[in-house]
Protein backbone atom coordinates (compact mmCIF):
# COMPACT_ATOMS: atom_id res chain seq x y z
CA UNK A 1 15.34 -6.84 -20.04
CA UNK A 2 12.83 -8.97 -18.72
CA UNK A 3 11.04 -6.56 -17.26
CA UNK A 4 10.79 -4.63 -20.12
CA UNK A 5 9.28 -7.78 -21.51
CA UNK A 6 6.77 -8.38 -19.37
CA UNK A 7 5.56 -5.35 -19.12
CA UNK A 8 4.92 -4.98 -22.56
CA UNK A 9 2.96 -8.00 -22.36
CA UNK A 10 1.06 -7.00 -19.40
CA UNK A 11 -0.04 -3.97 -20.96
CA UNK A 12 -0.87 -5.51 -24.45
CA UNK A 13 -2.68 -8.02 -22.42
CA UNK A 14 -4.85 -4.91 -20.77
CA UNK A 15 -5.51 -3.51 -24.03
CA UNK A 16 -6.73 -6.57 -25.75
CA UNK A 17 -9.01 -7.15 -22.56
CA UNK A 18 -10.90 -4.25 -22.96
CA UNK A 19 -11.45 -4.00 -26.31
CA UNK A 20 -15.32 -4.59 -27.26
CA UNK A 21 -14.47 -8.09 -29.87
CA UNK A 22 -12.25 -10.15 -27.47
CA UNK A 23 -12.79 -10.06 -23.94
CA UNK A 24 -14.97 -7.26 -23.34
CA UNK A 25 -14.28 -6.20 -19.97
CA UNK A 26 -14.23 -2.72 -20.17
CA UNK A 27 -17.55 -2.39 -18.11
CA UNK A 28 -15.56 -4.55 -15.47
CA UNK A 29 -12.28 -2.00 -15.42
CA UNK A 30 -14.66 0.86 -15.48
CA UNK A 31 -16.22 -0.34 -12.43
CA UNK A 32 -13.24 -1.74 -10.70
CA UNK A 33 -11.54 2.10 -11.12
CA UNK A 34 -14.97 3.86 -9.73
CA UNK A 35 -14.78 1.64 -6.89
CA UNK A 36 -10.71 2.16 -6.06
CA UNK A 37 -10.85 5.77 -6.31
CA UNK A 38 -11.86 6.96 -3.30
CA UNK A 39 -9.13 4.51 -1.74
CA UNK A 40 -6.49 5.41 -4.01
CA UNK A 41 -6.90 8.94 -3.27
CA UNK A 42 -6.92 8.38 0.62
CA UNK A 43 -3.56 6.35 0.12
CA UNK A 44 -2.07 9.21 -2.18
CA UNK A 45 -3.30 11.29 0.81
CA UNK A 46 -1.79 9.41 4.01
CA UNK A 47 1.48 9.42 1.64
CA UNK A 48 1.76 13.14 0.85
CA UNK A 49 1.02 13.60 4.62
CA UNK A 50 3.87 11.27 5.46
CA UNK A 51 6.36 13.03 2.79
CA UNK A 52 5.54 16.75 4.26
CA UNK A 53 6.31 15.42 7.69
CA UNK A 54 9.44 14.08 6.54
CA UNK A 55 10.34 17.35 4.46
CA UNK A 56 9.43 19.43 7.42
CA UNK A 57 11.93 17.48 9.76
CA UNK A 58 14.75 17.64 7.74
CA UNK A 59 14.32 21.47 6.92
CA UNK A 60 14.09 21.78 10.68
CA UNK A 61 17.42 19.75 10.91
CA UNK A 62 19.06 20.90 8.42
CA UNK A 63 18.62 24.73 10.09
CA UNK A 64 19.67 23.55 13.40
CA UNK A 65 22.90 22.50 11.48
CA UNK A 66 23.38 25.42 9.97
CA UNK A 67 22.82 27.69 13.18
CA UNK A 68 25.66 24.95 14.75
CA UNK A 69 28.16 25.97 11.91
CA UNK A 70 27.53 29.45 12.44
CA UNK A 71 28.16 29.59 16.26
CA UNK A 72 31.25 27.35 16.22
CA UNK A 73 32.82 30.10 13.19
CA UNK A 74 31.79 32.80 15.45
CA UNK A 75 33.85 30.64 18.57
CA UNK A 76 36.54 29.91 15.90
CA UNK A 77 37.13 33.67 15.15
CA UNK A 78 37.33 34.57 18.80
């Protein structure tokens, strides 16, 4: 519950920061995003590499698995 709390006052702090009659940063957060774009995206990047890797290896595993239940049926029918 008090996270729910806090973020709603996190986020109504953000909105009254940006609006033009109180604190008037919105040139600031406009700037600020601009400027952590390109290193957002890069991060976003490296992390989708990392989570295809990891997707990869376990499809790979998971077949090897299944090719080991196969053969021991095959030696179980015998």
């Amino acid at each position: 519950m008090a996270a729910v709390i806090i973020g709603i006052l996190l986020i109504a702090f953000t909105v009254f920061s940006v609006l033009p009659g109180c604190l008037n940063w919105g040139s600031y957060v406009v700037a600020f995003l601009k400027g952590c774009a390109p290193v957002l995206a890069a991060f976003v990047g490296l992390i989708s590499i990392f989570i295809g890797a990891a997707d990869i290896k376990d499809k790979q595993e998971a077949k090897k698995e299944e090719q080991a239940a196969l053969a021991q049926e095959m030696q179980d029918k015998k």
